[in-house]
N, C-alpha and C. Protein backbone atom coordinates (compact mmCIF):
# COMPACT_ATOMS: atom_id res chain seq x y z
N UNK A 1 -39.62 -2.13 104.72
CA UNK A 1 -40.51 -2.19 105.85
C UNK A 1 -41.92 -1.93 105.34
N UNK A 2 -43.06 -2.23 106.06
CA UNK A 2 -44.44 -2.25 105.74
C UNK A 2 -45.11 -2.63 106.98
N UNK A 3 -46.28 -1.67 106.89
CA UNK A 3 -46.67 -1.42 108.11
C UNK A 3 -48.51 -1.79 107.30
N UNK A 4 -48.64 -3.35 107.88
CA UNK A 4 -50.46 -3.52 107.06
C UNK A 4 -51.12 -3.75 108.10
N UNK A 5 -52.34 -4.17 107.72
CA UNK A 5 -53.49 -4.22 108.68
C UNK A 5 -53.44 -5.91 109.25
N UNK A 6 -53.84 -6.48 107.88
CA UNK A 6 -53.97 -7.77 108.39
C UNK A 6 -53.92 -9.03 107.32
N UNK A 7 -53.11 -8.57 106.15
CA UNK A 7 -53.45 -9.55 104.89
C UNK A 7 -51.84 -10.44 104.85
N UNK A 8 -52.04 -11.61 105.58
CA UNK A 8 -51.06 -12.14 105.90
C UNK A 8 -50.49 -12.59 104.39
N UNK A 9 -50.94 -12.73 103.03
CA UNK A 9 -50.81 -13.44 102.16
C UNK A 9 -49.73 -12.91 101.81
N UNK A 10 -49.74 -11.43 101.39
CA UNK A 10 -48.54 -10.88 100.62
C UNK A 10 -47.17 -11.01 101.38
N UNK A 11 -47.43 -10.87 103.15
CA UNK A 11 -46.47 -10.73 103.73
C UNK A 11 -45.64 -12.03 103.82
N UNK A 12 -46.39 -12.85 103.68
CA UNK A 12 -45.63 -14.27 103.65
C UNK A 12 -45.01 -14.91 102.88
N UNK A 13 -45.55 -14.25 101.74
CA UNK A 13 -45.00 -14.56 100.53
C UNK A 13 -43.31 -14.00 100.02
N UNK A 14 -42.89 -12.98 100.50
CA UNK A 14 -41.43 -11.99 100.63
C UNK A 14 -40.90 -12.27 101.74
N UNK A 15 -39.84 -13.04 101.83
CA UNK A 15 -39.29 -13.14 102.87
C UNK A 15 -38.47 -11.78 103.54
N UNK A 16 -37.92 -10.98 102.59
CA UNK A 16 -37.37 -9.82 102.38
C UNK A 16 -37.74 -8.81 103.09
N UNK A 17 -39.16 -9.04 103.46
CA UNK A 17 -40.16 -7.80 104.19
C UNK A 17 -40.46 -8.07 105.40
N UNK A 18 -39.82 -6.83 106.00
CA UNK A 18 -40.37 -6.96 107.49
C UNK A 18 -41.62 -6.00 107.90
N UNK A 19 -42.63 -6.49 108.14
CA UNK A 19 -43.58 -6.46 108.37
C UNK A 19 -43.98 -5.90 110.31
N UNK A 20 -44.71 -5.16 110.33
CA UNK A 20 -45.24 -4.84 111.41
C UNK A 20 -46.88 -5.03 111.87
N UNK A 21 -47.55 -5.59 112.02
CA UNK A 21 -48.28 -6.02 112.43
C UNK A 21 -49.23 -5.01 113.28
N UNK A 22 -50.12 -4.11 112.70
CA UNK A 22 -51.06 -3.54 113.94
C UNK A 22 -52.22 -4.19 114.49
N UNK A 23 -52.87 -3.50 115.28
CA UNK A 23 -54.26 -4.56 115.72
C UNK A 23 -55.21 -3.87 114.60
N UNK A 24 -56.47 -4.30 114.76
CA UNK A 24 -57.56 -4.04 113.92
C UNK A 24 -57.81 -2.85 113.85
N UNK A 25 -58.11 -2.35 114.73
CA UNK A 25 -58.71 -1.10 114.75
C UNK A 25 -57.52 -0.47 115.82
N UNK A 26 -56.41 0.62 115.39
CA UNK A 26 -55.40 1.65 116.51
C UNK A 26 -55.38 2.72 115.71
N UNK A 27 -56.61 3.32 115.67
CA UNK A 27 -56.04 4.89 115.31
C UNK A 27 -55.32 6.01 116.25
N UNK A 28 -54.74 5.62 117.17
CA UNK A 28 -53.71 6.40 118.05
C UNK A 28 -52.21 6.07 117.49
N UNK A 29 -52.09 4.85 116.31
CA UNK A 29 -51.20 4.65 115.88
C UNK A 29 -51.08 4.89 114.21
N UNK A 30 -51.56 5.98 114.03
CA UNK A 30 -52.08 6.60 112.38
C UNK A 30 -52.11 7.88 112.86
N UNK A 31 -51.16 8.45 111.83
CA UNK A 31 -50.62 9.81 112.05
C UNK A 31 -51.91 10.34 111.06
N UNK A 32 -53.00 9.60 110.53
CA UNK A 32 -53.77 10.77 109.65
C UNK A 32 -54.81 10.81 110.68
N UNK A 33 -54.86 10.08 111.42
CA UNK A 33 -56.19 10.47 112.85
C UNK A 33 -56.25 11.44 112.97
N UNK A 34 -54.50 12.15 113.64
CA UNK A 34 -54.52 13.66 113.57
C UNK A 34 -54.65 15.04 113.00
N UNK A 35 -54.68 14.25 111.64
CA UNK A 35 -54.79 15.03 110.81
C UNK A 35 -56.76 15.28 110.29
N UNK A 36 -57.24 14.56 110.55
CA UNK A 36 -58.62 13.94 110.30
C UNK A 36 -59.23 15.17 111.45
N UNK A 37 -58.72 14.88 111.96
CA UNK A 37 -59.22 15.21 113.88
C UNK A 37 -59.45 16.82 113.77
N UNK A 38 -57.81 17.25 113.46
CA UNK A 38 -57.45 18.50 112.96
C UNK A 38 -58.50 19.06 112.85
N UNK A 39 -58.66 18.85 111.20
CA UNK A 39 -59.32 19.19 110.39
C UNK A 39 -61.14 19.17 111.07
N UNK A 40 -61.79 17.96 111.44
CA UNK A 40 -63.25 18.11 111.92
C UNK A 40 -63.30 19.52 112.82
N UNK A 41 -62.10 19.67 113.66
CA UNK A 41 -61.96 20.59 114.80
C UNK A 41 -62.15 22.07 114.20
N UNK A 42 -62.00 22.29 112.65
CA UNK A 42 -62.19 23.47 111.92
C UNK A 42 -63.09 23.55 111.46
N UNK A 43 -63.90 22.33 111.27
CA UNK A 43 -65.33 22.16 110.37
C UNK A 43 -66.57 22.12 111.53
N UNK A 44 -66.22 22.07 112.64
CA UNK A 44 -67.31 21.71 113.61
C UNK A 44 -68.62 22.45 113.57
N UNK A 45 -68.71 24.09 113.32
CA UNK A 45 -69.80 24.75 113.48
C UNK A 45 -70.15 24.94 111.61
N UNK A 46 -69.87 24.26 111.50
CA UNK A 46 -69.88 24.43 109.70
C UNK A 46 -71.55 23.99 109.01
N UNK A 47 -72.05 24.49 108.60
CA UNK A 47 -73.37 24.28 107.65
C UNK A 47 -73.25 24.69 106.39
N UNK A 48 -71.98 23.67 105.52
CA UNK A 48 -72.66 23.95 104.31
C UNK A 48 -73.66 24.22 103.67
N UNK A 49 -73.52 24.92 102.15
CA UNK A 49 -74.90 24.98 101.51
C UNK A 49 -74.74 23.61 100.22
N UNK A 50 -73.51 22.87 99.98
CA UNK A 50 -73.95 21.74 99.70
C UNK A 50 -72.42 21.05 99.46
N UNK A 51 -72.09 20.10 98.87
CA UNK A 51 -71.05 19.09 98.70
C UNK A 51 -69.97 19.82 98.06
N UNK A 52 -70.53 20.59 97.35
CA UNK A 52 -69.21 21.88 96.44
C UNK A 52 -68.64 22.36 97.36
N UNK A 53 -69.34 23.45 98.49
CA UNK A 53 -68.74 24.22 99.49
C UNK A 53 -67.80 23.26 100.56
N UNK A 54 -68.22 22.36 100.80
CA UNK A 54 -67.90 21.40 101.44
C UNK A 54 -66.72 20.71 101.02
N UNK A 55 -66.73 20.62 99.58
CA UNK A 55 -64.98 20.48 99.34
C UNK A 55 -64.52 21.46 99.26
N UNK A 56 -64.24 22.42 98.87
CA UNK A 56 -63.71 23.59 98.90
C UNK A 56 -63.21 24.56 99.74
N UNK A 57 -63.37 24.40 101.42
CA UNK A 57 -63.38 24.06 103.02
C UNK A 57 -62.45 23.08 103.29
N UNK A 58 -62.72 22.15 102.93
CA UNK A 58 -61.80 20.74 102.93
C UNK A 58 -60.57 20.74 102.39
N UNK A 59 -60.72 21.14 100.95
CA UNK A 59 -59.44 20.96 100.40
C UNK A 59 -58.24 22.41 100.85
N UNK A 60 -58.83 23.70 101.07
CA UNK A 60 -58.70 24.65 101.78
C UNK A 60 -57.72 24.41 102.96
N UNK A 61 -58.81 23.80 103.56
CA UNK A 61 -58.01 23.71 105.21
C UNK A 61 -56.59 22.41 105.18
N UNK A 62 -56.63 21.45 104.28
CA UNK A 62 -55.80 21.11 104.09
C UNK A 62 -54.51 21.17 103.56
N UNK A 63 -54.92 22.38 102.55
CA UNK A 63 -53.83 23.20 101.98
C UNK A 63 -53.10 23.63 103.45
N UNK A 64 -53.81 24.42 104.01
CA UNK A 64 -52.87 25.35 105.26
C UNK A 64 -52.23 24.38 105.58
N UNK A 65 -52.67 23.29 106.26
CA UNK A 65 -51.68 22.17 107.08
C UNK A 65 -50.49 21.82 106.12
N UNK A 66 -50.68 21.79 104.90
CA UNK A 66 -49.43 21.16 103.94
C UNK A 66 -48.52 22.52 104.20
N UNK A 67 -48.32 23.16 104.59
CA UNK A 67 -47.58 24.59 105.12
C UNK A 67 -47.31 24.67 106.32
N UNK A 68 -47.79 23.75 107.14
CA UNK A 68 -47.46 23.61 108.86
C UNK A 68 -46.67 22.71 109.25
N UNK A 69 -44.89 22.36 108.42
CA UNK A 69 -44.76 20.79 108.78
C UNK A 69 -44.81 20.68 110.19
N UNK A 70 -44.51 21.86 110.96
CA UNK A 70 -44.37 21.32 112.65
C UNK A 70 -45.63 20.99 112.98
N UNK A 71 -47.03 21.19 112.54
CA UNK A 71 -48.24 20.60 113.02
C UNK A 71 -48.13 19.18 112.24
N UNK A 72 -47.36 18.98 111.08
CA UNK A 72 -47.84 18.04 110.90
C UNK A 72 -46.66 16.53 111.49
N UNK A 73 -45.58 17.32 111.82
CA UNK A 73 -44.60 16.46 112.86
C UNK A 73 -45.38 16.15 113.88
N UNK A 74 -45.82 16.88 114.27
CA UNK A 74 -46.58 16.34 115.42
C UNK A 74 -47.96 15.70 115.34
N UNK A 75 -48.03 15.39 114.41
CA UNK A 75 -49.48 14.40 114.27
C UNK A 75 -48.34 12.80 114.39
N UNK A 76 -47.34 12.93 113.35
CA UNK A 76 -46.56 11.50 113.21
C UNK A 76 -46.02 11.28 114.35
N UNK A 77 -45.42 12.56 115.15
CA UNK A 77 -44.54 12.34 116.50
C UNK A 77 -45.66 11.47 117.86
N UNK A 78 -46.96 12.22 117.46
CA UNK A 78 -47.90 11.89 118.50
C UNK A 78 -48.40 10.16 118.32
N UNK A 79 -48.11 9.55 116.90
CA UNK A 79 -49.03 8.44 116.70
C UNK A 79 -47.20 7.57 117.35
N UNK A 80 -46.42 8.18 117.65
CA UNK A 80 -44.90 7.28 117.94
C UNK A 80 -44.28 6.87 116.91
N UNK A 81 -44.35 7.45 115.99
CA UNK A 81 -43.69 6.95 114.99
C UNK A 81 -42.06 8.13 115.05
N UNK A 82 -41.39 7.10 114.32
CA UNK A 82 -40.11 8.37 114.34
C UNK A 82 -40.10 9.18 112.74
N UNK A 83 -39.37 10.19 112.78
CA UNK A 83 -39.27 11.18 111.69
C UNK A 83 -37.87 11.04 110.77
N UNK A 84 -37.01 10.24 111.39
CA UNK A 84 -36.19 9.81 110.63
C UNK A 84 -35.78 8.18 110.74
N UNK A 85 -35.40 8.09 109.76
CA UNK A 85 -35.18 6.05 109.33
C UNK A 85 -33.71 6.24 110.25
N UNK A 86 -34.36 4.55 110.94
CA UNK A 86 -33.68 4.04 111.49
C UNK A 86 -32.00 3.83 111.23
């Protein structure tokens, strides 16, 4: 299975692959929206003092989430996707 944007070439080429088709732009259907989202929602009152601190915040707060799978079930649960194969 494969889930692309819009590059019909490869998909046509494998008959083998079933393909899902999103529209252009559905980030309600991208489980990293939520995760994106998350994350701004922790950075909001934030004034770095420059691009160092700023990753270091980032990579930080992402650590915690890699420790939250139920927050992060629910970013995939929320975009509709399922958690186990069909």
């Amino acid at each position: 299975m494969l889930v692309w944007d819009n590059l019909r070439t490869f998909i046509d080429a494998h008959d083998w692959l079933t393909a899902f088709r999103l529209p252009a732009y559905a980030p309600e259907l991208n489980p990293a929206e939520g995760v994106w989202a998350n994350l701004k929602g922790k950075l909001v009152n934030l004034a770095p003092r420059g691009l160092d601190q700023l990753t270091v915040l980032v990579k930080s707060h992402l650590k915690r989430m890699q420790y939250r799978p139920a927050l992060l079930d629910g970013f995939v649960a929320q975009a509709g996707l399922a958690l186990e194969p069909p």
